[in-house]
C-alpha atoms as a PDB file:
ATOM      1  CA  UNK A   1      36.834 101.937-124.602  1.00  0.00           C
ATOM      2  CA  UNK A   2      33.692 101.060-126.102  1.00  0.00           C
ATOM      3  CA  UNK A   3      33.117  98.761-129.723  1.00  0.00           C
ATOM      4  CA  UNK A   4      29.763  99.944-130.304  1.00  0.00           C
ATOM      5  CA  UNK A   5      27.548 103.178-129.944  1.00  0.00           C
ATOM      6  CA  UNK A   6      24.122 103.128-129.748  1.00  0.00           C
ATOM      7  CA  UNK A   7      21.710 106.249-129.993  1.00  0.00           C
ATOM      8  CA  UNK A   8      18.264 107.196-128.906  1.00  0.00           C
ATOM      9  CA  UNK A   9      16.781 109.543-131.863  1.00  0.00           C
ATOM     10  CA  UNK A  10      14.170 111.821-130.210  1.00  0.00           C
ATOM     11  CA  UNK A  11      16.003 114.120-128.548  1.00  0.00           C
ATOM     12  CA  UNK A  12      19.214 113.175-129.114  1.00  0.00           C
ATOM     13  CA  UNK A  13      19.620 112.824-133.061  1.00  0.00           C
ATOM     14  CA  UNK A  14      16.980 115.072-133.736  1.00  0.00           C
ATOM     15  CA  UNK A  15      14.749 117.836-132.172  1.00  0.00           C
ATOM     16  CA  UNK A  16      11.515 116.220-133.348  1.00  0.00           C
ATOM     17  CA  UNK A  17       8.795 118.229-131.511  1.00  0.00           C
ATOM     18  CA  UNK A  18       6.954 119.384-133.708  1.00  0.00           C
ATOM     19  CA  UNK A  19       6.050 116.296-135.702  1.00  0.00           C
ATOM     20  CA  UNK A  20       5.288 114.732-132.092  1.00  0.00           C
ATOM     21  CA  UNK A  21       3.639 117.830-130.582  1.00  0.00           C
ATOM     22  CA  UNK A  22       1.191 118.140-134.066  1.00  0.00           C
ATOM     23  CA  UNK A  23       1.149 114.254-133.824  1.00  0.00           C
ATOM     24  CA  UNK A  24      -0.659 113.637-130.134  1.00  0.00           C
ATOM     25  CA  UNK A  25      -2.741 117.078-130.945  1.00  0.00           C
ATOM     26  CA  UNK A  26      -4.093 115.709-134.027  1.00  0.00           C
ATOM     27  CA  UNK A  27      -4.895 111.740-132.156  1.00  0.00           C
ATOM     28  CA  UNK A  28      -7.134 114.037-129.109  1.00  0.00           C
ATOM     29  CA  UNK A  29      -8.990 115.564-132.129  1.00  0.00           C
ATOM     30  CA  UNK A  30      -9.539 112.178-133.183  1.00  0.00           C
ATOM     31  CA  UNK A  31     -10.729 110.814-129.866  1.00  0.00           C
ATOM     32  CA  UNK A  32     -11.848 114.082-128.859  1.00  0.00           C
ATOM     33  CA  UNK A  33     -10.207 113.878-125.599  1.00  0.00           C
ATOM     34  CA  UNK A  34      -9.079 117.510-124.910  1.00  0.00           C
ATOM     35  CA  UNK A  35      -5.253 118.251-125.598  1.00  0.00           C
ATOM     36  CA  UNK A  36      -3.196 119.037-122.997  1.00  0.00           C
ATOM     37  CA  UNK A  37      -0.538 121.186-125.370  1.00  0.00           C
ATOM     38  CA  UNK A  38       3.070 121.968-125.281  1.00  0.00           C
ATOM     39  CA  UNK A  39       3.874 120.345-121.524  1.00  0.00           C
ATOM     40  CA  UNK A  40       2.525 117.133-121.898  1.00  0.00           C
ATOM     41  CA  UNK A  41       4.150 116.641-125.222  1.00  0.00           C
ATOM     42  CA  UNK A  42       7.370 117.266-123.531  1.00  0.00           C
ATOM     43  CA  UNK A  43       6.662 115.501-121.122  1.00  0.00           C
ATOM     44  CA  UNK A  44       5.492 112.217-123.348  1.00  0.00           C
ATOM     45  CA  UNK A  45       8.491 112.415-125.639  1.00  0.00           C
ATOM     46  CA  UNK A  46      10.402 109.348-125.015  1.00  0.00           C
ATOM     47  CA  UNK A  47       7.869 107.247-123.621  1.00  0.00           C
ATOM     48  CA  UNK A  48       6.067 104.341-124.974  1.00  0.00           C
ATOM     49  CA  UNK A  49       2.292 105.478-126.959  1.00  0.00           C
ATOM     50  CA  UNK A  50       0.720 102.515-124.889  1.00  0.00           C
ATOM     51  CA  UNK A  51       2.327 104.350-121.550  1.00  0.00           C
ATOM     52  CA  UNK A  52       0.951 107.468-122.985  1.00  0.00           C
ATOM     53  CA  UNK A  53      -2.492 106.931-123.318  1.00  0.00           C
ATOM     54  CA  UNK A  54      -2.987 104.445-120.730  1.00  0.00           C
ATOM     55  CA  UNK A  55      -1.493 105.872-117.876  1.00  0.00           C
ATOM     56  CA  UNK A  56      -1.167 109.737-118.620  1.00  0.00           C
ATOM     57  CA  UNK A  57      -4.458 110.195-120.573  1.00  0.00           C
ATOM     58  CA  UNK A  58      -5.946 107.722-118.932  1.00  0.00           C
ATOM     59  CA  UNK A  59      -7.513 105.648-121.780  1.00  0.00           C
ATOM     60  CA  UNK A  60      -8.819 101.769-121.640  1.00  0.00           C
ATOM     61  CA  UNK A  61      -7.155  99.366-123.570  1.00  0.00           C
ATOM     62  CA  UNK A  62      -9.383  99.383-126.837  1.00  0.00           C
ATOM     63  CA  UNK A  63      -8.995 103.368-126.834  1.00  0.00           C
ATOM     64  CA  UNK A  64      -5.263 103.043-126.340  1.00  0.00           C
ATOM     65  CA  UNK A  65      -5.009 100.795-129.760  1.00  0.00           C
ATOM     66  CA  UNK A  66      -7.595 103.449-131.210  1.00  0.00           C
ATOM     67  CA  UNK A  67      -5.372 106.432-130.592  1.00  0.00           C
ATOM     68  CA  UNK A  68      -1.953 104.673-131.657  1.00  0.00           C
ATOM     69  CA  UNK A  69      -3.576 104.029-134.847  1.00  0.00           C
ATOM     70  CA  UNK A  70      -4.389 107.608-135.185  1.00  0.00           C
ATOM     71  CA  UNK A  71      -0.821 109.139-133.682  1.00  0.00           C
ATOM     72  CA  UNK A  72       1.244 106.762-136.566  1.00  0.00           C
ATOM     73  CA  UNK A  73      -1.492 107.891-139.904  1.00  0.00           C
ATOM     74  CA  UNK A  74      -0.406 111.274-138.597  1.00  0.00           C
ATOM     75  CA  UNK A  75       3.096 110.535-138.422  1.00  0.00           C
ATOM     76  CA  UNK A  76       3.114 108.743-141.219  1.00  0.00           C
ATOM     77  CA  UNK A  77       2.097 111.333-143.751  1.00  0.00           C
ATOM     78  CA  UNK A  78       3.396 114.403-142.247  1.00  0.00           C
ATOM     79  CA  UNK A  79       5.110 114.103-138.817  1.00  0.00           C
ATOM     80  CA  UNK A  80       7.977 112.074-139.616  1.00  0.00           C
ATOM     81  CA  UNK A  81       9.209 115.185-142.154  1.00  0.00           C
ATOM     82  CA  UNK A  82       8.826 118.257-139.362  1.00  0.00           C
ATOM     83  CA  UNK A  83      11.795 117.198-137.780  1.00  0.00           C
ATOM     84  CA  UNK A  84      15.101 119.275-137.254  1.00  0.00           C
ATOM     85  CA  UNK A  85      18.610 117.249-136.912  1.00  0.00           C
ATOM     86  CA  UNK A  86      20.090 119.007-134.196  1.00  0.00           C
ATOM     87  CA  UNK A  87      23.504 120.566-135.274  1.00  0.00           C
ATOM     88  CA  UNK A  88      26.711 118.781-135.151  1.00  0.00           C
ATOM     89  CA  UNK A  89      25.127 115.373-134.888  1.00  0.00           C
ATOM     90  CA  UNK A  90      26.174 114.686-138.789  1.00  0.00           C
ATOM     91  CA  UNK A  91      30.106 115.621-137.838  1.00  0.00           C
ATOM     92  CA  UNK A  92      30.263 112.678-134.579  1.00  0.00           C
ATOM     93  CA  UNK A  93      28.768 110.499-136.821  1.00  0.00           C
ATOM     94  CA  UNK A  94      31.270 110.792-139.522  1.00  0.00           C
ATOM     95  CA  UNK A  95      34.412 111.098-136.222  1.00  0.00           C
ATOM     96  CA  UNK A  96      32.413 107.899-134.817  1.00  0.00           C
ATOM     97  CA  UNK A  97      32.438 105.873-138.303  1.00  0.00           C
ATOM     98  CA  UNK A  98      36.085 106.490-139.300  1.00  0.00           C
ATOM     99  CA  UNK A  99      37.011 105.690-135.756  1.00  0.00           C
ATOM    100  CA  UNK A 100      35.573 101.948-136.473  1.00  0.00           C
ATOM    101  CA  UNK A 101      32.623 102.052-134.082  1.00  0.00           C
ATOM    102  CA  UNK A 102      29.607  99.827-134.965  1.00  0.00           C
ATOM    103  CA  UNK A 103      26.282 102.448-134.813  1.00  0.00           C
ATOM    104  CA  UNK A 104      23.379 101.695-134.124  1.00  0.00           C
ATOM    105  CA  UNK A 105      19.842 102.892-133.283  1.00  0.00           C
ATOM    106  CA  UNK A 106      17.242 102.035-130.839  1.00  0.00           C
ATOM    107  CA  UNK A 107      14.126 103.691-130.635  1.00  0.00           C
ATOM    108  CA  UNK A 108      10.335 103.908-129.382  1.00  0.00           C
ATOM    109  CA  UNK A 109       9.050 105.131-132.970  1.00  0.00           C
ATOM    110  CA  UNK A 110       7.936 102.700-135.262  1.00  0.00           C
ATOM    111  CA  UNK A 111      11.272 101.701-137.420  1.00  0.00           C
ATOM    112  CA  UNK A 112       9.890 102.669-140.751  1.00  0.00           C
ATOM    113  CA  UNK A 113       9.780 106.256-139.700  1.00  0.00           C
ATOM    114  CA  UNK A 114      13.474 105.912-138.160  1.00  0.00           C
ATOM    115  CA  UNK A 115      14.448 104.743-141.707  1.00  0.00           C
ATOM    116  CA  UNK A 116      12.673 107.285-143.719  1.00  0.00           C
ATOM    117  CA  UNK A 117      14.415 110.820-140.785  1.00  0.00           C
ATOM    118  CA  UNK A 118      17.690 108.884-141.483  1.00  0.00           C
ATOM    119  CA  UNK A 119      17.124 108.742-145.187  1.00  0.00           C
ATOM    120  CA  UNK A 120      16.364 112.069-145.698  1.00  0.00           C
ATOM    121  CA  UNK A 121      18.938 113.821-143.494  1.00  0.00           C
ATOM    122  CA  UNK A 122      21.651 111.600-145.611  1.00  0.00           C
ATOM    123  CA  UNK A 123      22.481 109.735-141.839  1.00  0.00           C
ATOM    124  CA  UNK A 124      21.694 106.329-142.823  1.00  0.00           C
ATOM    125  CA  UNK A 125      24.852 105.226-144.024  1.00  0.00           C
ATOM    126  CA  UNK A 126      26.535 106.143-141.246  1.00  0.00           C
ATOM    127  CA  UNK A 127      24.682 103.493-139.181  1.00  0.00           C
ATOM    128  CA  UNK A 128      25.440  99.424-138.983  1.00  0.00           C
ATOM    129  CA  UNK A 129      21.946  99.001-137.288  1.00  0.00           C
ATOM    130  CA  UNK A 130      18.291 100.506-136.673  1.00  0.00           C
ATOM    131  CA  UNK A 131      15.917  99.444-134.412  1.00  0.00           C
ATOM    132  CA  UNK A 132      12.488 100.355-133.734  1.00  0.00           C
ATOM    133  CA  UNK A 133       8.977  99.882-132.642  1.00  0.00           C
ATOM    134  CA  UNK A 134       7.172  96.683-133.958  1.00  0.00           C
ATOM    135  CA  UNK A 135       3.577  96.384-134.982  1.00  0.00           C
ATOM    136  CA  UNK A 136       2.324  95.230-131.829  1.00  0.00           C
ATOM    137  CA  UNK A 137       4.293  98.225-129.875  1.00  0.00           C
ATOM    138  CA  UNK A 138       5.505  95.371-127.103  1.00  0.00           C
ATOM    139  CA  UNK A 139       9.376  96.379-127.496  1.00  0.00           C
ATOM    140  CA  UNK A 140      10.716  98.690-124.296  1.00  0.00           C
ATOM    141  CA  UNK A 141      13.435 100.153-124.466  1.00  0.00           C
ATOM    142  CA  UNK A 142      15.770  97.592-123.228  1.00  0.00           C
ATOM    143  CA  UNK A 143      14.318  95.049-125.736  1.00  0.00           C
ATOM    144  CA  UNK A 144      15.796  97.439-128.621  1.00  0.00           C
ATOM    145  CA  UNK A 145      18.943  98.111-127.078  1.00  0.00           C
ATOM    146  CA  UNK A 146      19.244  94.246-127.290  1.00  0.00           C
ATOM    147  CA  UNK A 147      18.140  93.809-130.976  1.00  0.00           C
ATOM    148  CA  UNK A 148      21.103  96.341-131.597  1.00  0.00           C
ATOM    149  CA  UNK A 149      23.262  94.858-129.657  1.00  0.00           C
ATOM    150  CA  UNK A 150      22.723  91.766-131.228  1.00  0.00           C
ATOM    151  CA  UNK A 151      22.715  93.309-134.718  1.00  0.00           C
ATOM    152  CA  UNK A 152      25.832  95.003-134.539  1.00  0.00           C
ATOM    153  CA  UNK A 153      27.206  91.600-133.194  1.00  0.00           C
ATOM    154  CA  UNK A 154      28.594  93.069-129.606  1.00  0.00           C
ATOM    155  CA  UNK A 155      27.638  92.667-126.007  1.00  0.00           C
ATOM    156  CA  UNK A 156      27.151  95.401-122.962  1.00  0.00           C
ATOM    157  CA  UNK A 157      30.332  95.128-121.546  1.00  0.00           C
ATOM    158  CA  UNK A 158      31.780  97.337-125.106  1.00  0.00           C
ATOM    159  CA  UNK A 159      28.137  99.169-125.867  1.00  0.00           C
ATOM    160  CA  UNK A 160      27.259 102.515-124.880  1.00  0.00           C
ATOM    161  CA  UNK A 161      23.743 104.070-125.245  1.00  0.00           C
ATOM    162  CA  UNK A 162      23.494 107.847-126.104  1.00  0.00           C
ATOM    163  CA  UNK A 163      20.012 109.225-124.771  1.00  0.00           C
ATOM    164  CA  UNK A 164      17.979 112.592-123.875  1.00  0.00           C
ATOM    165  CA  UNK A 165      15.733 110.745-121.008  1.00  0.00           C
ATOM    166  CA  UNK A 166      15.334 108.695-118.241  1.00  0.00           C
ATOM    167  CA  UNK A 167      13.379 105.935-119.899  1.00  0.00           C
ATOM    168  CA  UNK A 168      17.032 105.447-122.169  1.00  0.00           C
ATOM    169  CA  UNK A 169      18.974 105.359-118.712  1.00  0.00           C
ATOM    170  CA  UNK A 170      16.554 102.838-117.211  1.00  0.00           C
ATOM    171  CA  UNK A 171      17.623 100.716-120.748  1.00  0.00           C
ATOM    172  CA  UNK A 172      20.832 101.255-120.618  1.00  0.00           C
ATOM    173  CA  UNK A 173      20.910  99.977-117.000  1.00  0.00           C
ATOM    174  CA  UNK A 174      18.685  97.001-117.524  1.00  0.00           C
ATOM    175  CA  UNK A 175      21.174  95.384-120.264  1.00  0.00           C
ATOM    176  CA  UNK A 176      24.064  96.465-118.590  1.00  0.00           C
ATOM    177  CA  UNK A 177      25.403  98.860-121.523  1.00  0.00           C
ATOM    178  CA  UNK A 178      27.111 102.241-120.196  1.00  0.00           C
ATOM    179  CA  UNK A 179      25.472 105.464-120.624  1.00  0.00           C
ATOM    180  CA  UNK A 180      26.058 108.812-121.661  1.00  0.00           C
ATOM    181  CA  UNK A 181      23.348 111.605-121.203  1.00  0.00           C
ATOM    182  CA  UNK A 182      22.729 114.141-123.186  1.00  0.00           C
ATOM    183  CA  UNK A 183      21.032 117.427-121.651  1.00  0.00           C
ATOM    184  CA  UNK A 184      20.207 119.274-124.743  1.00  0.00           C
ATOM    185  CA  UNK A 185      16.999 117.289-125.792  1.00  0.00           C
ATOM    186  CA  UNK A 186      13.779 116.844-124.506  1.00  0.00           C
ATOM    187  CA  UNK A 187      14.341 114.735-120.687  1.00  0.00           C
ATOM    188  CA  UNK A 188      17.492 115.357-118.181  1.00  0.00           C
ATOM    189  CA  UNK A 189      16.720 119.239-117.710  1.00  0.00           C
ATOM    190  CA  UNK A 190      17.702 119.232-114.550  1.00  0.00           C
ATOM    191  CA  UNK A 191      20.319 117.971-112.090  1.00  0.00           C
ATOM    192  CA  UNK A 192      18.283 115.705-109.971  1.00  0.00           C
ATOM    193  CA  UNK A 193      17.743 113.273-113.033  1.00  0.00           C
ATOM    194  CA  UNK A 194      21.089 112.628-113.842  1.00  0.00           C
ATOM    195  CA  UNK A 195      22.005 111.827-110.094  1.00  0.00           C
ATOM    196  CA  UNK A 196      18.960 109.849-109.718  1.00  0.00           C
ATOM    197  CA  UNK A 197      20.379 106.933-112.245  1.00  0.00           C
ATOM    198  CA  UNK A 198      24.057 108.077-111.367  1.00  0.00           C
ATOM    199  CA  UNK A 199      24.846 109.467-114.753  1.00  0.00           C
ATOM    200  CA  UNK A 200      28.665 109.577-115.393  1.00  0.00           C
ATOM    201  CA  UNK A 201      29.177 110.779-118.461  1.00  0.00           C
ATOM    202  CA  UNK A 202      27.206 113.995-119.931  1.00  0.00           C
ATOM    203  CA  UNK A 203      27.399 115.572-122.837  1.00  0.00           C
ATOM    204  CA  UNK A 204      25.778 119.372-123.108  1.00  0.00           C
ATOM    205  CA  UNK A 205      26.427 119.721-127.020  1.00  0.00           C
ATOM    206  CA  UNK A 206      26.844 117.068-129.655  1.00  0.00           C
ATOM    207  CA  UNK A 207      30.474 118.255-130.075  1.00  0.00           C
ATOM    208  CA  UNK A 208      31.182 116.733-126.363  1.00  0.00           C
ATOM    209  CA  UNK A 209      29.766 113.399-127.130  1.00  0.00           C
ATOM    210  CA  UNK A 210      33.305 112.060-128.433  1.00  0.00           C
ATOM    211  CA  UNK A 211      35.450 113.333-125.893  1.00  0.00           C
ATOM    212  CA  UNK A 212      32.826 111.592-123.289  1.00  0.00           C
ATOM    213  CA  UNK A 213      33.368 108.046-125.259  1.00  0.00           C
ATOM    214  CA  UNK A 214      36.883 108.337-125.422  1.00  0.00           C
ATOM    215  CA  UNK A 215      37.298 109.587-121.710  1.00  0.00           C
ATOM    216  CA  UNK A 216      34.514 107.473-120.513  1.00  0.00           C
ATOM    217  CA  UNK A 217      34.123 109.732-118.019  1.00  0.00           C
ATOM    218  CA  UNK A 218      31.862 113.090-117.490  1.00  0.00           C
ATOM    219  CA  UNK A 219      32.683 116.174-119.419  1.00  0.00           C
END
């Protein structure tokens, strides 16, 4: 049904917590801003930094730039490696490839981290495209799902997005790509969520992500 499969990484190729958790708990040190722990992390997984810190924590703009800067030199030397690749993700990648989809990534983390997870789990081959966050951190979500799309050389009409939140629904839905949710991640813990942006297809495991694209229909 679909020429092209796009996926969101945190959350839904990877379970990448704690790098993000020891990330935003190192950047409050730095600002010393007091950390809010374990459910705001959660809760900011997925979203853009700026979003982050301007809205939830509540910083001006100067602070905002202040604590990015701080978040990625964490990230960069440590929190990009405590990352787990959640199991059976490396087995629908391989299905996916022979099966002659174009892959592709689109994410909020900087790209150079995306590239350096993928390198070091031995995923990168699998994919045709990855896209990430630029330098000035302007991209949403929709803008990368468009830079794939264009990448991979294919349009919304044959592109599905694979995502753990409701920021990757709200991309999916602005480009006019399908979407499949996945409920194992960090976002889409409950019901409410999916019926909110009219999920159709779900997958609960990795394993149910294929049937999904070939059904095009919930599992």
């Amino acid at each position: 049904m679909y020429r092209s499969v796009i996926f969101d990484m945190d959350g839904t190729l990877a379970d990448t917590c704690e790098g993000i958790f020891h990330a935003y708990q190192y950047t409050m040190e730095q600002m010393g801003k007091h950390f809010l722990g374990a459910a705001f992390v959660r809760k900011a997984i997925g979203a853009p930094l700026t979003e982050v810190f301007r809205k939830t924590c509540g910083m001006n703009e100067s602070e905002t730039t202040e604590a990015i800067k701080h978040y990625r030199n964490y990230y960069r030397s440590k929190g990009w490696n405590e990352i787990r690749i959640y199991p059976g993700i490396e087995t629908v990648l391989k299905t996916l490839h022979k099966q002659g989809y174009l892959l592709g990534i689109a994410t909020l983390k900087k790209e150079e981290f995306a590239f350096s997870i993928l390198e070091k789990a031995n995923l990168l081959s699998y994919f045709d495209a990855v896209c990430g966050a630029n330098r000035e951190d302007r991209l949403t979500k929709a803008d990368l799902i468009r830079i794939c799309m264009k990448k991979l050389g294919t349009d919304p009409a044959n592109t599905v997005l694979i995502g753990d939140s409701e920021y990757d629904a709200a991309g999916a839905e602005e480009v006019g790509a399908a979407f499949l949710a996945v409920t194992y991640g960090f976002g889409f813990q409950q019901q409410s969520a999916l019926e909110k942006w009219h999920v159709k297809m779900v997958a609960h495991h990795p394993d149910e992500m294929i049937e999904c694209l070939l059904n095009g229909e919930q599992s």
